[in-house]
C-alpha atoms as a PDB file:
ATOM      1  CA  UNK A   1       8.512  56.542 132.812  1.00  0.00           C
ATOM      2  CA  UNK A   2      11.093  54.071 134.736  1.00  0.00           C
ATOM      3  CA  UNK A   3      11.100  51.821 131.398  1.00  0.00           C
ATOM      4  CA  UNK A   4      11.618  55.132 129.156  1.00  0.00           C
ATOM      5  CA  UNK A   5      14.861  56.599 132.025  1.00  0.00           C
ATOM      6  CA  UNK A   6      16.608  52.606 131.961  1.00  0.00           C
ATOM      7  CA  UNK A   7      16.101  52.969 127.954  1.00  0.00           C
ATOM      8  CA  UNK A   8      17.700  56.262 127.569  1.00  0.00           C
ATOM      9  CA  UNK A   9      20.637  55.469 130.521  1.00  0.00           C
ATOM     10  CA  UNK A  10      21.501  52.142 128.417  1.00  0.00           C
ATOM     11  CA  UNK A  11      21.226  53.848 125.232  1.00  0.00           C
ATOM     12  CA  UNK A  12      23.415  57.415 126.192  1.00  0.00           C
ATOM     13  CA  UNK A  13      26.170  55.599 128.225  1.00  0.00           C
ATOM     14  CA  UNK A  14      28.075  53.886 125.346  1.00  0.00           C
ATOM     15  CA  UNK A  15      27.281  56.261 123.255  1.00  0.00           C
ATOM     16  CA  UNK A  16      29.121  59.277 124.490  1.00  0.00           C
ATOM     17  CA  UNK A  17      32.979  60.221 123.634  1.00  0.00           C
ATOM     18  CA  UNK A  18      34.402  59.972 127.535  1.00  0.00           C
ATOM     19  CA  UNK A  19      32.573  56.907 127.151  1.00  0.00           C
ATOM     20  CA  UNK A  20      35.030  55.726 124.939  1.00  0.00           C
ATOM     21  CA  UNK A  21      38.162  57.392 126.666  1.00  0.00           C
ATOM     22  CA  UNK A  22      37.380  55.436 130.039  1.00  0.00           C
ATOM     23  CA  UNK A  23      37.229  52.327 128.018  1.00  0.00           C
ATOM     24  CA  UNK A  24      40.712  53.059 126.420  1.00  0.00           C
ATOM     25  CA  UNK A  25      42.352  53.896 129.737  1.00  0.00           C
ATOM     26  CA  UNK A  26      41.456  51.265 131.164  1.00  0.00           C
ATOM     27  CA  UNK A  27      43.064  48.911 128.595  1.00  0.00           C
ATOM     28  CA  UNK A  28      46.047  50.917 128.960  1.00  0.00           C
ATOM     29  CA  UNK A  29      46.195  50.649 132.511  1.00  0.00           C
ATOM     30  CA  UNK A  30      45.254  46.911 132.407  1.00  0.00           C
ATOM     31  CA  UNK A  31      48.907  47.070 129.831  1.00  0.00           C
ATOM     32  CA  UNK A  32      50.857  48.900 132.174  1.00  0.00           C
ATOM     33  CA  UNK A  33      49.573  46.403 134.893  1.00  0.00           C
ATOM     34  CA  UNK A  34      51.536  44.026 132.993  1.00  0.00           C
ATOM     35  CA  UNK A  35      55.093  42.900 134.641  1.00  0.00           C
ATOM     36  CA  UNK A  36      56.919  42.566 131.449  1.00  0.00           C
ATOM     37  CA  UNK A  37      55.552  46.438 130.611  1.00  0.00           C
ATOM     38  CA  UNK A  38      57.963  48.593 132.531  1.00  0.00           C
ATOM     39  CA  UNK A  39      61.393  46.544 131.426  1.00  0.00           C
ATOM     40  CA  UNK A  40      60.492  46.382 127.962  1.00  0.00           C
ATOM     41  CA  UNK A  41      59.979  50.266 127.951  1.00  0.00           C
ATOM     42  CA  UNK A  42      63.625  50.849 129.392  1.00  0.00           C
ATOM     43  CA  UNK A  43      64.978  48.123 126.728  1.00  0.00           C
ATOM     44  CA  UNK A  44      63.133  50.020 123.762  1.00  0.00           C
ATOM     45  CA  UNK A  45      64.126  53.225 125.195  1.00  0.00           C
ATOM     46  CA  UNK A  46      67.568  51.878 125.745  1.00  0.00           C
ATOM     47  CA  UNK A  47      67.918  50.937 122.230  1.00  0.00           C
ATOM     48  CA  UNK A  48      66.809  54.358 120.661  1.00  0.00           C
ATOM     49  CA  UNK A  49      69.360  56.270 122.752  1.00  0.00           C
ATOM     50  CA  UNK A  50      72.893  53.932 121.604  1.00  0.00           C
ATOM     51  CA  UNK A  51      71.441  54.100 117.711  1.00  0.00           C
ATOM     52  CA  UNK A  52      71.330  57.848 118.043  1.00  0.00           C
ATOM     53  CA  UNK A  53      74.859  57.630 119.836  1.00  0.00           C
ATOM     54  CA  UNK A  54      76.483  55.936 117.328  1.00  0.00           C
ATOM     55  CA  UNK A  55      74.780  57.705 114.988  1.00  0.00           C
ATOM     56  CA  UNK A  56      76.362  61.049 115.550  1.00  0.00           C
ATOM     57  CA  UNK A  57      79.729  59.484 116.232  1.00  0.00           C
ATOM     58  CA  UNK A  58      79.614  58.168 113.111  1.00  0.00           C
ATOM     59  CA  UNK A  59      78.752  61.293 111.073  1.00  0.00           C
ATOM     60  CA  UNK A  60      82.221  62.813 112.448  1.00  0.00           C
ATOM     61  CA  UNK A  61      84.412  59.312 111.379  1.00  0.00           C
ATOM     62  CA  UNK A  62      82.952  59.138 108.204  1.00  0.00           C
ATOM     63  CA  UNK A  63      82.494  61.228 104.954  1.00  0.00           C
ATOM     64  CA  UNK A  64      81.856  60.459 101.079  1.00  0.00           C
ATOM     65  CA  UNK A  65      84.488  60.455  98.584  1.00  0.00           C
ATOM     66  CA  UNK A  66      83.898  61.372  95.240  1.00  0.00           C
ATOM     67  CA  UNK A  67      82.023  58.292  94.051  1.00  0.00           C
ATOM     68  CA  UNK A  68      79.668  58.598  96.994  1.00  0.00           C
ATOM     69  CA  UNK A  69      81.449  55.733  98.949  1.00  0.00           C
ATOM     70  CA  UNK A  70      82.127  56.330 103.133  1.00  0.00           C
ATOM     71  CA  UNK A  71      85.708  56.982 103.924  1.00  0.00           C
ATOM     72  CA  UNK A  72      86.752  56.607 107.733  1.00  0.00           C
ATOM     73  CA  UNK A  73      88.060  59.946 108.100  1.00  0.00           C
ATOM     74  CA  UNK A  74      89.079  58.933 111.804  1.00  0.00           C
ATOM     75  CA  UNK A  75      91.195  56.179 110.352  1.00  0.00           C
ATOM     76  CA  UNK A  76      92.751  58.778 107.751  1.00  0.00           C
ATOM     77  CA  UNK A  77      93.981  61.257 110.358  1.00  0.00           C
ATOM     78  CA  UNK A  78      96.069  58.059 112.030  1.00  0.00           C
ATOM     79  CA  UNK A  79      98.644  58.384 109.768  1.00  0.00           C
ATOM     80  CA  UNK A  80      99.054  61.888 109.404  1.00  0.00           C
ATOM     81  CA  UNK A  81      99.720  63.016 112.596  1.00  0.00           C
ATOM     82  CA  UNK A  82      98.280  66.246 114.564  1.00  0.00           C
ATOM     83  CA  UNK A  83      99.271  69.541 113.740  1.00  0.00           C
ATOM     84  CA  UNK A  84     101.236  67.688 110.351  1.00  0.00           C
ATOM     85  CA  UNK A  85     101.668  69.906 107.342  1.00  0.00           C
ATOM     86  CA  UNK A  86     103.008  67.264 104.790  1.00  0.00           C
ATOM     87  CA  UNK A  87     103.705  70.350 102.386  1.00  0.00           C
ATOM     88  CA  UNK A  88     106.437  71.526 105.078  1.00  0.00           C
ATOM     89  CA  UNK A  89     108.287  68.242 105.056  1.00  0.00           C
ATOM     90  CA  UNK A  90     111.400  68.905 103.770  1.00  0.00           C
ATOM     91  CA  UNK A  91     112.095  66.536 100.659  1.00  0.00           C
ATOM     92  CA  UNK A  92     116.051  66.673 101.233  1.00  0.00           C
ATOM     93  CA  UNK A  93     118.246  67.596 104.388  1.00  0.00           C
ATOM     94  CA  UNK A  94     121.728  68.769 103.504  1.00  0.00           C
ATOM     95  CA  UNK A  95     124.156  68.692 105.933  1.00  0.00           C
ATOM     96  CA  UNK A  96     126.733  71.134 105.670  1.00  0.00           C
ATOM     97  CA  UNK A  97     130.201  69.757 105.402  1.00  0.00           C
ATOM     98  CA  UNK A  98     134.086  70.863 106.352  1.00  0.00           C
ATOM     99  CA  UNK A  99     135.789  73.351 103.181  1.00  0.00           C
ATOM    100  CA  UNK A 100     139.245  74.502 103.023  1.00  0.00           C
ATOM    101  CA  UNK A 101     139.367  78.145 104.803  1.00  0.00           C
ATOM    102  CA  UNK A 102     140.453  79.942 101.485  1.00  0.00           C
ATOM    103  CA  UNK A 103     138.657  80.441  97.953  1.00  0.00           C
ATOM    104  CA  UNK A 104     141.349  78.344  95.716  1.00  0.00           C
ATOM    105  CA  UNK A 105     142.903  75.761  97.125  1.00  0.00           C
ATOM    106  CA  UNK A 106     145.455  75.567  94.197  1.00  0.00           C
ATOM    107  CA  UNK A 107     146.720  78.268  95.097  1.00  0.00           C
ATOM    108  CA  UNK A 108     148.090  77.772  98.895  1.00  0.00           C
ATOM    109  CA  UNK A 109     150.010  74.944 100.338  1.00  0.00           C
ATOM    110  CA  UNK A 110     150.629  73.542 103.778  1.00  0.00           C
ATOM    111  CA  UNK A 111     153.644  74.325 104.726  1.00  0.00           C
ATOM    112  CA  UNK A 112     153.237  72.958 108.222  1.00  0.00           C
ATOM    113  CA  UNK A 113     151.221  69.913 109.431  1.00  0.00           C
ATOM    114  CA  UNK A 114     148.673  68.807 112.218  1.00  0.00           C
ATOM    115  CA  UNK A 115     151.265  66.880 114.678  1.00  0.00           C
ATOM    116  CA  UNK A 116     150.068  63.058 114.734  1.00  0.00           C
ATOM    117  CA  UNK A 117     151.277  61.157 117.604  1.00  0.00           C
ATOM    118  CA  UNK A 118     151.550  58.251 115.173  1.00  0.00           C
ATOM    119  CA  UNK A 119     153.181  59.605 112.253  1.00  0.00           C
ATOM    120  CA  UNK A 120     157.319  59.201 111.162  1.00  0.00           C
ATOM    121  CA  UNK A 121     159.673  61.642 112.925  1.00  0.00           C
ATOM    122  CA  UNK A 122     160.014  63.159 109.846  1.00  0.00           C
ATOM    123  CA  UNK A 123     156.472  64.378 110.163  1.00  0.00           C
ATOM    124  CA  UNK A 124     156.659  65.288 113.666  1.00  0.00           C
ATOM    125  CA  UNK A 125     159.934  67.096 112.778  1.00  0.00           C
ATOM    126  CA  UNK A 126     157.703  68.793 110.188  1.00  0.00           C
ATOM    127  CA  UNK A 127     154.550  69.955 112.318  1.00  0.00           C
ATOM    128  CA  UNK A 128     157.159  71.356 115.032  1.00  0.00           C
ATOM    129  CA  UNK A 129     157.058  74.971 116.116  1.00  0.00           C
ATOM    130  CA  UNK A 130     160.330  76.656 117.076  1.00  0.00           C
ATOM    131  CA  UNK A 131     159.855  79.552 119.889  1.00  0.00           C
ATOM    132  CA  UNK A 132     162.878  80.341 121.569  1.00  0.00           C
ATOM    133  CA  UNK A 133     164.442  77.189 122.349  1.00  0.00           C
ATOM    134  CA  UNK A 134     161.047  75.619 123.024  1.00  0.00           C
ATOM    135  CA  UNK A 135     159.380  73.289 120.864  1.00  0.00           C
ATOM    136  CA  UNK A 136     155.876  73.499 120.523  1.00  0.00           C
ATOM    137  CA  UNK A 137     153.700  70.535 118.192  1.00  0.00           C
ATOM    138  CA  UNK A 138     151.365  72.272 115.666  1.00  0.00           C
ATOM    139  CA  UNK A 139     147.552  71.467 116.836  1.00  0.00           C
ATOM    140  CA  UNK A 140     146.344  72.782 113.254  1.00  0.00           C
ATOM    141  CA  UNK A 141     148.248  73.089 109.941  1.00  0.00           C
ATOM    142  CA  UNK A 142     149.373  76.007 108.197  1.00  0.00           C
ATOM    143  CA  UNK A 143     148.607  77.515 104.861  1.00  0.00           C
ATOM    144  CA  UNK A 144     150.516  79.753 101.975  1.00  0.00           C
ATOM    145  CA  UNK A 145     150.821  80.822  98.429  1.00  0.00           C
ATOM    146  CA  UNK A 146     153.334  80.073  96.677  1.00  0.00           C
ATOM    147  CA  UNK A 147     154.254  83.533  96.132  1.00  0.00           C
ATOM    148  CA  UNK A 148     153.662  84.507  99.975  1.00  0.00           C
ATOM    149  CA  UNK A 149     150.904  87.091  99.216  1.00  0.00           C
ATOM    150  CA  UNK A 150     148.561  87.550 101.926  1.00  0.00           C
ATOM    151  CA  UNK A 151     144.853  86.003 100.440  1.00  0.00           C
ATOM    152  CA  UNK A 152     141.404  86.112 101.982  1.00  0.00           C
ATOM    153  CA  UNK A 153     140.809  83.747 104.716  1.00  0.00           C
ATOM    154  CA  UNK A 154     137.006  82.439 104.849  1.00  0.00           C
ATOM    155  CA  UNK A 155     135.141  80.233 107.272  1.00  0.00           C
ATOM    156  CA  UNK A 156     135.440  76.701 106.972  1.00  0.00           C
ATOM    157  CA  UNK A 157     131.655  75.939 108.033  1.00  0.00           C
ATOM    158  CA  UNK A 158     128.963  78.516 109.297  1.00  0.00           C
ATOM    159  CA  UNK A 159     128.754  79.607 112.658  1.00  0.00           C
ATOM    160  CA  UNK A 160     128.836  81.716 115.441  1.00  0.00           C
ATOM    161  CA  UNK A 161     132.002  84.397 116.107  1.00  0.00           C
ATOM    162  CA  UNK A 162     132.979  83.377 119.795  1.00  0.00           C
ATOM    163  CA  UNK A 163     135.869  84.905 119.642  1.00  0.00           C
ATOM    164  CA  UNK A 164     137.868  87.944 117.779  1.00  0.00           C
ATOM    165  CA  UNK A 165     140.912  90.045 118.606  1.00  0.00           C
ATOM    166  CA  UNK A 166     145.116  89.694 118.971  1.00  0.00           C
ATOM    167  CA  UNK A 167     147.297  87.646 120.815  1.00  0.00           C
ATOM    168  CA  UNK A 168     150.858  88.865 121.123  1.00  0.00           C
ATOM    169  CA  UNK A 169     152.658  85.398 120.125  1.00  0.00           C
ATOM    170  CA  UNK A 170     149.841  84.456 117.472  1.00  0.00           C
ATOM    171  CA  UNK A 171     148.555  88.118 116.227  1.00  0.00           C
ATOM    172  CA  UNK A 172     145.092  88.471 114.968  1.00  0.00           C
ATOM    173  CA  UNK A 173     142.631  85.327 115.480  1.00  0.00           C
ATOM    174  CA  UNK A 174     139.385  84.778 114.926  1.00  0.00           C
ATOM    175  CA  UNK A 175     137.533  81.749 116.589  1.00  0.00           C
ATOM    176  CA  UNK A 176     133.868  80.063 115.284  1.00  0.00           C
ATOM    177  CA  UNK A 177     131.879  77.948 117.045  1.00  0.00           C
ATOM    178  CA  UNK A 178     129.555  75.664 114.673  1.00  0.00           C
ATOM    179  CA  UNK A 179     126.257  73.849 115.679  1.00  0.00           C
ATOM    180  CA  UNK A 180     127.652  70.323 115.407  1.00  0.00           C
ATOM    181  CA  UNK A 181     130.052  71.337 118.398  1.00  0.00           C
ATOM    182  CA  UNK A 182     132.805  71.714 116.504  1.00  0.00           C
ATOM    183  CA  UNK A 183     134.886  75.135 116.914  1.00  0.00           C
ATOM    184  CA  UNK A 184     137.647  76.221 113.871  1.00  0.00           C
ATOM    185  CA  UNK A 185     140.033  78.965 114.757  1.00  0.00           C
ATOM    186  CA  UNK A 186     142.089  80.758 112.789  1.00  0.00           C
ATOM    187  CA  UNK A 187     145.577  83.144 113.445  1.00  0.00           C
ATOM    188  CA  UNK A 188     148.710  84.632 112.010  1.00  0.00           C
ATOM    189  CA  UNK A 189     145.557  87.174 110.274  1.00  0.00           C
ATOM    190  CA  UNK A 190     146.560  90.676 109.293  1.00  0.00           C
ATOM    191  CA  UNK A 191     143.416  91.695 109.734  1.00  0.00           C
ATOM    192  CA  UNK A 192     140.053  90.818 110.806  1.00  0.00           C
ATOM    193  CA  UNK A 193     136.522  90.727 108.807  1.00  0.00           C
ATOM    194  CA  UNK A 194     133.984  89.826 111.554  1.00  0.00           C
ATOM    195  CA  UNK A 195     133.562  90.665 115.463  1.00  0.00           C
ATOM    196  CA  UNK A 196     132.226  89.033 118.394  1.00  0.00           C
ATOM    197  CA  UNK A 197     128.760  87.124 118.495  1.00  0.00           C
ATOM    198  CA  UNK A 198     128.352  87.831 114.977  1.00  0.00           C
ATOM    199  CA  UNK A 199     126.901  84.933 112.403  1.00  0.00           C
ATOM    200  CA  UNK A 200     128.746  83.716 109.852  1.00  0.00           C
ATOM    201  CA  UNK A 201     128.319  81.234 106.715  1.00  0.00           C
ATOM    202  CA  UNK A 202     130.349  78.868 105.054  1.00  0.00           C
ATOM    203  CA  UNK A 203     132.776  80.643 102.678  1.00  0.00           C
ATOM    204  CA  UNK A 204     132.198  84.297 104.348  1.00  0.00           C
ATOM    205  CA  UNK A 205     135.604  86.400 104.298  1.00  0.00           C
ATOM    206  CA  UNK A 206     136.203  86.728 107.803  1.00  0.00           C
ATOM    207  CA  UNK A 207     140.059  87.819 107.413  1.00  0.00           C
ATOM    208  CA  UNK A 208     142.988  87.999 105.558  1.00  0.00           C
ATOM    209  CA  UNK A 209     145.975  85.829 106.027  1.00  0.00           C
ATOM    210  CA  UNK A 210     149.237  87.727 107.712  1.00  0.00           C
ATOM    211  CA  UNK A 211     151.924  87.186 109.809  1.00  0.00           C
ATOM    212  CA  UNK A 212     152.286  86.395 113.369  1.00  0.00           C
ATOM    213  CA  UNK A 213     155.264  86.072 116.660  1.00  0.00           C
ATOM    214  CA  UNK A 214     155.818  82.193 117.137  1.00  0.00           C
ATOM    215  CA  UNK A 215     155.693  81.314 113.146  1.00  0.00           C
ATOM    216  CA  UNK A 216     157.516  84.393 111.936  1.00  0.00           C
ATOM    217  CA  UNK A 217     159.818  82.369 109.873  1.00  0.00           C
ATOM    218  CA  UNK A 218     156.575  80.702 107.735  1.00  0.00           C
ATOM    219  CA  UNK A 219     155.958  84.393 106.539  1.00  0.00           C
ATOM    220  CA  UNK A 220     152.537  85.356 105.123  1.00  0.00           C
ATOM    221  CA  UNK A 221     150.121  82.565 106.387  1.00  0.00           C
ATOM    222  CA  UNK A 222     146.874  81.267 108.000  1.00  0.00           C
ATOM    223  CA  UNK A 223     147.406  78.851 110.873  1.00  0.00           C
ATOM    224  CA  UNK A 224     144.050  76.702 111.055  1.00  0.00           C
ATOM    225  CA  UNK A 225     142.664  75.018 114.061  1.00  0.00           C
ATOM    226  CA  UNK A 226     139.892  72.643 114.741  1.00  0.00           C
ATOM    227  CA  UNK A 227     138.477  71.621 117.829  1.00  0.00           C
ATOM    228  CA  UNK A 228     136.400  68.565 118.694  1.00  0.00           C
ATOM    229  CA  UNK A 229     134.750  68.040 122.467  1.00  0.00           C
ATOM    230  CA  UNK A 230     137.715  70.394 123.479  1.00  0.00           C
ATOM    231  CA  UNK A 231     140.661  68.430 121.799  1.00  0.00           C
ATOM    232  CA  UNK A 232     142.590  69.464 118.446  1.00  0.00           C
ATOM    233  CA  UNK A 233     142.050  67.313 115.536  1.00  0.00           C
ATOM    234  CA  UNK A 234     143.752  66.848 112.357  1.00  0.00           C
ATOM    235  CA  UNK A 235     141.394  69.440 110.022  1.00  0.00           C
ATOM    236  CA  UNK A 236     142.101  67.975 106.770  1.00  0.00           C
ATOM    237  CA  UNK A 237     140.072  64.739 108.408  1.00  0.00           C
ATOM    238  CA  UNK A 238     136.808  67.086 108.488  1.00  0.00           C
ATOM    239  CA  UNK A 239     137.385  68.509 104.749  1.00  0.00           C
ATOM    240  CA  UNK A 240     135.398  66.755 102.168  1.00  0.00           C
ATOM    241  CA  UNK A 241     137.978  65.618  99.278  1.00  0.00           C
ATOM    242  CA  UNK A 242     135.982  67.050  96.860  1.00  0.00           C
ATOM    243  CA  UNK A 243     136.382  70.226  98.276  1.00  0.00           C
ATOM    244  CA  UNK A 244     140.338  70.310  97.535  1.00  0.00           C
END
């Protein structure tokens, strides 16, 4: 009987499946007893986690082009910058230039100049303005057909009406302020086109040309005026030449 038991308890033990489940935790207990276990865990685990990082970085850098090649779409999006719509560039910027205030300049004259503190007597004499017995320099010049008919009077550039109504030595005027901070103005008018804070463009009627106190003896005219950083300036030095 004792012989038969030892037989059967030598002969079942090994035999049975938790049998062999002791035996394999102990080996992997006996593993984890190692000292080198635990670090080279982290380092494995470690290394899984960056490649996954970079991974999915990656995706949103890169794409295929056509041929199946990576392009560094990152590296792309440099050069254009944010928000960029290259089909809203404009391809050429024209920037609007000085015209004569009337439609033909054939057809008009000036009959009185801008007063240059540098020029002969002769043209001082010239851009003179008799009132009275005062003598006032011209700070524009003044322009007339030949046949001293009154003719329309249009802007010089496009811009804003700051300014529209009579002056009793100067009549009608008509004043524009433009965005390069220049401001034209424009008197001796028989009448008036435009009023006050209204937008104007280049070549717009905004008056015709009349007659006025202080220059009565010119007869039918336009006395034109600009005005740069609050001092009057020569206008024909603003007007293209290819606009005469």
């Amino acid at each position: 009987m004792n012989e038969n038991k030892g037989k059967e308890t030598r002969q079942s033990a090994p035999k049975t499946s938790i049998g062999v489940e002791v035996v394999q935790t102990s080996k992997w207990k006996r593993w984890l007893g190692k000292k080198w276990a635990f670090p080279a865990m982290y380092m494995a685990a470690a290394a899984i986690i960056l490649a996954l990082m970079w991974t999915i970085q990656d995706s949103g850098k890169t794409a295929l082009d056509s041929n199946g090649l990576a392009i560094d779409t990152e590296a792309q999006n440099e050069l254009v910058p944010e928000g960029d719509n290259l089909d809203a560039l404009p391809v050429n910027i024209q920037v609007e230039t000085m015209q004569w205030p009337v439609e033909d300049r054939s057809q008009v004259e000036v009959i009185m100049p801008f007063f240059e503190a540098d020029a002969s007597n002769e043209d001082k004499q010239a851009a003179i303005i008799e009132q009275e017995d005062t003598l006032v320099p011209s700070m524009g010049i003044a322009l007339q057909r030949q046949d001293d008919q009154p003719f329309d009077v249009l802007a010089a550039m496009s811009g804003k009406v700051t300014r529209a109504g009579n002056l009793p030595l100067v009549g009608n005027l008509v004043e524009l302020t433009h965005e390069n901070g220049l401001v034209t103005v424009y008197y001796s008018l028989s009448e008036t086109a435009v009023t006050k804070g209204q937008e104007v463009n280049q070549g717009d009627v905004i008056a015709k040309a009349g007659r006025n106190e202080i220059e009565k003896n010119l007869g039918v005219h336009v006395h034109f005026e600009v005005i740069s950083n609050g001092e009057p300036v020569n206008p024909e030095s603003f007007i293209v030449s290819n606009s005469q």
